[in-house]
Protein backbone atom coordinates (compact mmCIF):
# COMPACT_ATOMS: atom_id res chain seq x y z
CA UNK A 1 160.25 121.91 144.05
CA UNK A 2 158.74 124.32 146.73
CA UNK A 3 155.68 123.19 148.26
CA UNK A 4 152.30 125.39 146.63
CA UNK A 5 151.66 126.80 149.84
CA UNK A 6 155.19 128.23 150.43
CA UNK A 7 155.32 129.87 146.75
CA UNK A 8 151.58 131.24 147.29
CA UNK A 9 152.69 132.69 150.26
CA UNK A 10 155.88 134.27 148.67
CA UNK A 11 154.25 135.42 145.52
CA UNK A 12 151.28 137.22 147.69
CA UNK A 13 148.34 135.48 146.26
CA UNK A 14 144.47 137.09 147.17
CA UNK A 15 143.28 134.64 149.89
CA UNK A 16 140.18 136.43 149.56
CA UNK A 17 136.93 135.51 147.30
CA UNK A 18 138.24 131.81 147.23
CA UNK A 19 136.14 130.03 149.33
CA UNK A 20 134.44 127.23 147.04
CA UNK A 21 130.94 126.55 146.54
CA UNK A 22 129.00 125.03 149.31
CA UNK A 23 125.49 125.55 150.43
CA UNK A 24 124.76 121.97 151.73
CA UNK A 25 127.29 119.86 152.78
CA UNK A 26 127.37 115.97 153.92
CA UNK A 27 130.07 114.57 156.40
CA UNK A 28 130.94 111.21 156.16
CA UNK A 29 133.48 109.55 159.08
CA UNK A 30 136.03 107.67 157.55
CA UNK A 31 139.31 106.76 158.91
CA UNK A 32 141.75 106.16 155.67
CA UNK A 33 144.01 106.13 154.21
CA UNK A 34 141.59 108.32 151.14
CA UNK A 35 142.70 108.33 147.80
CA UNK A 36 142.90 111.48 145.53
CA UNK A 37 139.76 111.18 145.01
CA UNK A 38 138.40 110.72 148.37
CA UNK A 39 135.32 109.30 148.10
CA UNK A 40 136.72 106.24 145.38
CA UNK A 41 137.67 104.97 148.52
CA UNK A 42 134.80 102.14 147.98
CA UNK A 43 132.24 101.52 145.41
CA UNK A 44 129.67 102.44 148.17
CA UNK A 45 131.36 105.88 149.21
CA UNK A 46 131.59 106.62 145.51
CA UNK A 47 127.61 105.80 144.95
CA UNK A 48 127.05 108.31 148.19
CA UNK A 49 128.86 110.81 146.84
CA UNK A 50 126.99 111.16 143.77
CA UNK A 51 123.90 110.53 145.45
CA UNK A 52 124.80 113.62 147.57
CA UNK A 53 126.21 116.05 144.32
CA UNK A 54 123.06 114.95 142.20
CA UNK A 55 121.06 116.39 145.42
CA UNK A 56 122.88 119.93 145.58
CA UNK A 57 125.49 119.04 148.31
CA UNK A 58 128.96 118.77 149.00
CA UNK A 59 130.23 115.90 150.13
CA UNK A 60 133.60 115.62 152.44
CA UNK A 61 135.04 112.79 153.96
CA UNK A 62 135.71 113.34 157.62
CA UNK A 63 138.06 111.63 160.51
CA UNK A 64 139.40 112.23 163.86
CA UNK A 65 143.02 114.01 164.05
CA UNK A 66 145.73 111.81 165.27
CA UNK A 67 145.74 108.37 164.66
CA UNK A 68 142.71 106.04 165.91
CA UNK A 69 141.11 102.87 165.38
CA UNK A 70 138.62 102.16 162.81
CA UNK A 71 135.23 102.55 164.42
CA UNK A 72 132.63 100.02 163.81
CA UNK A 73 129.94 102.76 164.25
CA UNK A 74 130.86 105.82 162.24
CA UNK A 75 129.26 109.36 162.31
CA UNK A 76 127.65 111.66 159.21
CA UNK A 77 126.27 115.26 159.18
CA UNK A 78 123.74 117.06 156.99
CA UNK A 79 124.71 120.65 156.96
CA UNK A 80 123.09 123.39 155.66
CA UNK A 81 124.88 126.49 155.30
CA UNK A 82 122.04 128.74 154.01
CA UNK A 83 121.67 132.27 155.61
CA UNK A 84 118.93 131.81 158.07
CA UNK A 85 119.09 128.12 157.62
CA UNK A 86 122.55 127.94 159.41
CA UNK A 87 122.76 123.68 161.41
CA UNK A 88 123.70 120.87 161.60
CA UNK A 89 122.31 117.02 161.89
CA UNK A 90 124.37 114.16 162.85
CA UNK A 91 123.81 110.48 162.56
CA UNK A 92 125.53 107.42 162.95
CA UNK A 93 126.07 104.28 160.79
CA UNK A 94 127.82 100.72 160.35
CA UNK A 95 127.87 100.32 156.86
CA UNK A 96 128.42 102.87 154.22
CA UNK A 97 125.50 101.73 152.18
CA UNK A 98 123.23 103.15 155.26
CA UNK A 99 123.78 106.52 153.65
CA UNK A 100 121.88 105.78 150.51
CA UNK A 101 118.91 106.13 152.29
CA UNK A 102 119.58 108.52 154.76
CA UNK A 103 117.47 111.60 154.28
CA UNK A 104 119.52 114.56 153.24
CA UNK A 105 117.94 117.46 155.29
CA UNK A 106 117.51 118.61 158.62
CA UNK A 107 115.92 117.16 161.47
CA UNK A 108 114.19 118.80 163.96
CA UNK A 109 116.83 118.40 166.50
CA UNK A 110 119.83 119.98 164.44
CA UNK A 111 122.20 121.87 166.30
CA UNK A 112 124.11 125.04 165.39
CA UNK A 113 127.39 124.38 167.49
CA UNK A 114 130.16 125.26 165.57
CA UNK A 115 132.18 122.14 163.48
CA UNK A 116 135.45 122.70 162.84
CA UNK A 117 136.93 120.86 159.31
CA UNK A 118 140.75 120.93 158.58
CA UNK A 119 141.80 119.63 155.22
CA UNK A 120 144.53 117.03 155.83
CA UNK A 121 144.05 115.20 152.47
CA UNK A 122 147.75 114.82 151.64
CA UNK A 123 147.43 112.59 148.85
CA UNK A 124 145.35 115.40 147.05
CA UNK A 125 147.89 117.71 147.97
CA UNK A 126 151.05 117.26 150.41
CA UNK A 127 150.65 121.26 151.86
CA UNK A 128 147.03 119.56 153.03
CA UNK A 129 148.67 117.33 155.50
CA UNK A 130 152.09 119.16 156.09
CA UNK A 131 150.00 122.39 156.86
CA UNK A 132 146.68 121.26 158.00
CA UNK A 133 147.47 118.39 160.53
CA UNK A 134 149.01 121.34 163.46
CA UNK A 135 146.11 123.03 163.12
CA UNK A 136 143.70 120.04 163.09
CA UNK A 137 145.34 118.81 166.73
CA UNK A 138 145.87 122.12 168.67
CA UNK A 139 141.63 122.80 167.41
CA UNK A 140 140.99 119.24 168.42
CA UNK A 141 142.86 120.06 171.61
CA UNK A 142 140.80 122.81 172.88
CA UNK A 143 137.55 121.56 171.05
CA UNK A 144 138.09 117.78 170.90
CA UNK A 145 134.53 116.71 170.05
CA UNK A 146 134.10 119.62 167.24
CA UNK A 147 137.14 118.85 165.40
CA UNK A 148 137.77 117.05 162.68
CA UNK A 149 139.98 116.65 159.26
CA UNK A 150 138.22 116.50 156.22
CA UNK A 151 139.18 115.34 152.63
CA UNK A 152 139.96 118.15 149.62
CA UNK A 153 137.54 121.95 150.25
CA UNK A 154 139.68 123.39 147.57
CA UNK A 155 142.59 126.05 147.90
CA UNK A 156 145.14 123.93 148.38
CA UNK A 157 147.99 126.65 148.32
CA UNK A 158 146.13 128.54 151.25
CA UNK A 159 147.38 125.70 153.43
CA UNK A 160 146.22 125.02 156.58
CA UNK A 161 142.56 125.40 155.29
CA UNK A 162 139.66 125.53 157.79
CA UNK A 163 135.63 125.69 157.01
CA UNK A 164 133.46 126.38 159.84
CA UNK A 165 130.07 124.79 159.65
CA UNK A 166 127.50 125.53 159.70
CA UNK A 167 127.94 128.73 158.12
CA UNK A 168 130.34 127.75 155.44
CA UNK A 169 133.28 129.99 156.61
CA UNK A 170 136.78 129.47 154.86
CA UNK A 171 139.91 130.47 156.38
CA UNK A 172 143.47 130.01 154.72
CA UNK A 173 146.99 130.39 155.77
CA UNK A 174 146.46 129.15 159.09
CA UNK A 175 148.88 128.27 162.01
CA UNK A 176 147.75 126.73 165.44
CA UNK A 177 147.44 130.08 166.64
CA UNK A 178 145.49 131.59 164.28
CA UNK A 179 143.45 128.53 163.86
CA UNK A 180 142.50 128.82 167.51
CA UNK A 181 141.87 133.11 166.99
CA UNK A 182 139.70 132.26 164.27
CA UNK A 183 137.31 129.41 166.17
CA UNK A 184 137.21 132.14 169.14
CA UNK A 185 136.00 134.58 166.98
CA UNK A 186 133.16 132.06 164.93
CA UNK A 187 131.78 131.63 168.74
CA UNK A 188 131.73 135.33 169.43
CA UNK A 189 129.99 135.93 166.52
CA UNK A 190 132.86 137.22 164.04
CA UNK A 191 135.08 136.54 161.73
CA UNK A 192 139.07 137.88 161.32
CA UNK A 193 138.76 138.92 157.80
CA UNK A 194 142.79 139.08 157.24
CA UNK A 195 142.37 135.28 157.30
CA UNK A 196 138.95 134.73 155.53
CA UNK A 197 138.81 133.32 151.97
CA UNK A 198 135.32 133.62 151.87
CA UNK A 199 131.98 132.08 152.72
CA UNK A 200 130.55 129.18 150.58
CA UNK A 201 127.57 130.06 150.07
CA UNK A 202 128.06 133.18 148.03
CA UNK A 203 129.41 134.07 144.56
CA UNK A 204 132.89 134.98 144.42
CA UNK A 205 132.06 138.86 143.27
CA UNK A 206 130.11 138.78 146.88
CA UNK A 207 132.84 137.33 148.73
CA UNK A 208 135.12 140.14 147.14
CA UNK A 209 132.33 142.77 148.17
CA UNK A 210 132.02 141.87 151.43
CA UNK A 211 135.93 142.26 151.83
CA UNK A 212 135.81 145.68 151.10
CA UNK A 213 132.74 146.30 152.89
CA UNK A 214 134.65 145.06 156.07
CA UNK A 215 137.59 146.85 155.55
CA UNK A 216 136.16 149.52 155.19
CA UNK A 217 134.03 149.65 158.01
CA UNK A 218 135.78 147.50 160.38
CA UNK A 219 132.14 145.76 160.90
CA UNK A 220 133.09 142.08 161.37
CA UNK A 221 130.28 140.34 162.58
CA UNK A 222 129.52 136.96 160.81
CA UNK A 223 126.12 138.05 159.13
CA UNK A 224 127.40 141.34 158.65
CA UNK A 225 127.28 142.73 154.99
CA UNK A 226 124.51 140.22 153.48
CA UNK A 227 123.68 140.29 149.64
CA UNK A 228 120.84 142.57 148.29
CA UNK A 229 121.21 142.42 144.62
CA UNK A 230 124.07 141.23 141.80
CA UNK A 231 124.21 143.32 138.63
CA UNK A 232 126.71 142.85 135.97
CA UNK A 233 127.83 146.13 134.40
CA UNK A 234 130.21 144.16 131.72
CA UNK A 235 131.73 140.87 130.91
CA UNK A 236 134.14 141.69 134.56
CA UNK A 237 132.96 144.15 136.41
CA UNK A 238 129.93 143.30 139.05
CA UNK A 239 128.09 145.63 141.36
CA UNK A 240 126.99 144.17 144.72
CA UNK A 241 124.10 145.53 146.80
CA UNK A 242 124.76 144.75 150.61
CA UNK A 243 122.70 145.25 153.54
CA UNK A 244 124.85 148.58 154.73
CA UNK A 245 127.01 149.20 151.36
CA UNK A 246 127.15 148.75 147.92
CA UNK A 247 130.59 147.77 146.48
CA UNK A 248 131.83 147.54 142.92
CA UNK A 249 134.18 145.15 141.98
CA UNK A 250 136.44 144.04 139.06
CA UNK A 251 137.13 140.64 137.94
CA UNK A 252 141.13 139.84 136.62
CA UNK A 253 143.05 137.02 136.40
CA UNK A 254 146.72 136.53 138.66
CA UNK A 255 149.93 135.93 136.42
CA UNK A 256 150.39 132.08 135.74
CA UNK A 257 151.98 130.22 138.82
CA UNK A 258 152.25 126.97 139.49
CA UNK A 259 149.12 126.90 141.75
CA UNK A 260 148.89 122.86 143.35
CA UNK A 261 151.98 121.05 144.10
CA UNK A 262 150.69 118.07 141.69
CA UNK A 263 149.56 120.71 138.73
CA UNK A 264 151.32 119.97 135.98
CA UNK A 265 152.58 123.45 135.04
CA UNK A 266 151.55 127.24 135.27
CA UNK A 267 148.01 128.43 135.81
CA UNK A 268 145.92 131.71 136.31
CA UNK A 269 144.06 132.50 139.44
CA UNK A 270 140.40 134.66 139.34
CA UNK A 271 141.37 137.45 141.43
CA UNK A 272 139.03 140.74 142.60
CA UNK A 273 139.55 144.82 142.99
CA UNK A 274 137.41 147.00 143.92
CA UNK A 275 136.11 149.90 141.41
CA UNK A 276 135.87 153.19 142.81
């Protein structure tokens, strides 16, 4: 059977408004192998990661690309991803009961440098290693202290994934090249919106406004087109006030697909227009 992110691609699926939820976010190092679910990978890791959910976060497994040692001193990052809240904290640890305790905010010395995770989880999905391991080494090649792969973000059809932290960006459908035009662009201040699923911090009806809004405008800076207001005018149609546009949007669902390579038949997809 043809991999999910080789159908996707043939069938034309909307990339954007997919980005999955995600206003806080911790990383945890660990080298592998993960299992499906990536944080079963110990009875410690599984206690962190519901430690981390119960507390409003997201929590990814993270490791360098290529192959390398186990570390005895591992790294972890609180991010937040909130507008105007936008860094990052890192830490380091020996054992993964550490994180229990480890405050889950900011410290005063977080940095905003740009983080670059590439889903590689292949036994979640084999288009997560197949696609996302290229991109993960030619980012880690030309950032190789701001790169790593992560475990499952979600989208695994849009294969190679990328989030950029600390703002929460998604990108799908990457190659090495576009991997690298899209990190250029996050430290210019922009994003390539022909590539952008979303940010993770926003609804999906926002995502789908600020699509428009950009397309519209050509206006592609990163904070460009923040959310004013929400209003639902029915059960599928939502209309979004953003700083410099308001934008209506409709709701629908895709035909059925097989959407994952490990789904175990067809399934919808939300997908968004725009209401004129």
């Amino acid at each position: 059977m043809p991999r999910c992110a080789v159908t996707a691609r043939e069938r034309g699926d909307q990339l954007f408004a997919t980005a999955a939820p995600g206003e806080r976010w911790l990383l945890v190092e660990h080298p592998g192998p993960w299992p499906r679910r990536a944080f079963e990978a110990s009875p410690e890791l599984t206690r962190v990661a519901e430690r981390a959910v119960a507390s409003g976060f997201r929590a990814v497994l993270i490791r360098r690309p290529g192959r390398s040692p186990a570390r005895e001193v591992r790294s972890y990052a609180v991010v937040d991803a909130r507008p105007g809240r936008e860094g990052i904290s890192w830490g380091t640890f020996t054992a993964e009961a550490e994180l229990l305790d480890v405050p889950l905010a900011l410290d005063p010395s977080f940095s905003d440098e740009p983080v670059h995770l590439v889903c590689a989880h292949g036994r979640h999905d084999t288009c997560c290693a197949v696609e996302g391991r290229p991109v993960a080494a030619a980012l880690a090649d030309a950032y190789p202290g701001r790169t790593w792969e992560c475990s499952h973000v979600g989208g695994d059809r849009f294969s190679a994934n990328l989030v950029l932290l600390p703002h929460g960006l998604y990108y799908g459908r990457l190659d090495p090249g576009a991997a690298l035009e899209v990190a250029a662009a996050y430290r210019a201040g922009r994003v390539v919106p022909s590539l952008l699923r979303g940010r993770s911090v926003f609804a999906p009806a926002v995502q789908a406004a600020q699509h428009y809004a950009r397309l519209e405008s050509g206006n592609d800076g990163v904070d460009a087109f923040g959310p004013l207001g929400i209003e639902a005018l029915d059960a599928s149609t939502t209309r979004v006030r953003l700083e410099g546009a308001t934008v209506t949007v409709r709701m629908g669902w895709s035909e059925p697909a097989v959407l994952t390579c490990a789904a175990g038949g067809p399934e919808v997809a939300r997908v968004f227009s725009r209401v004129q």
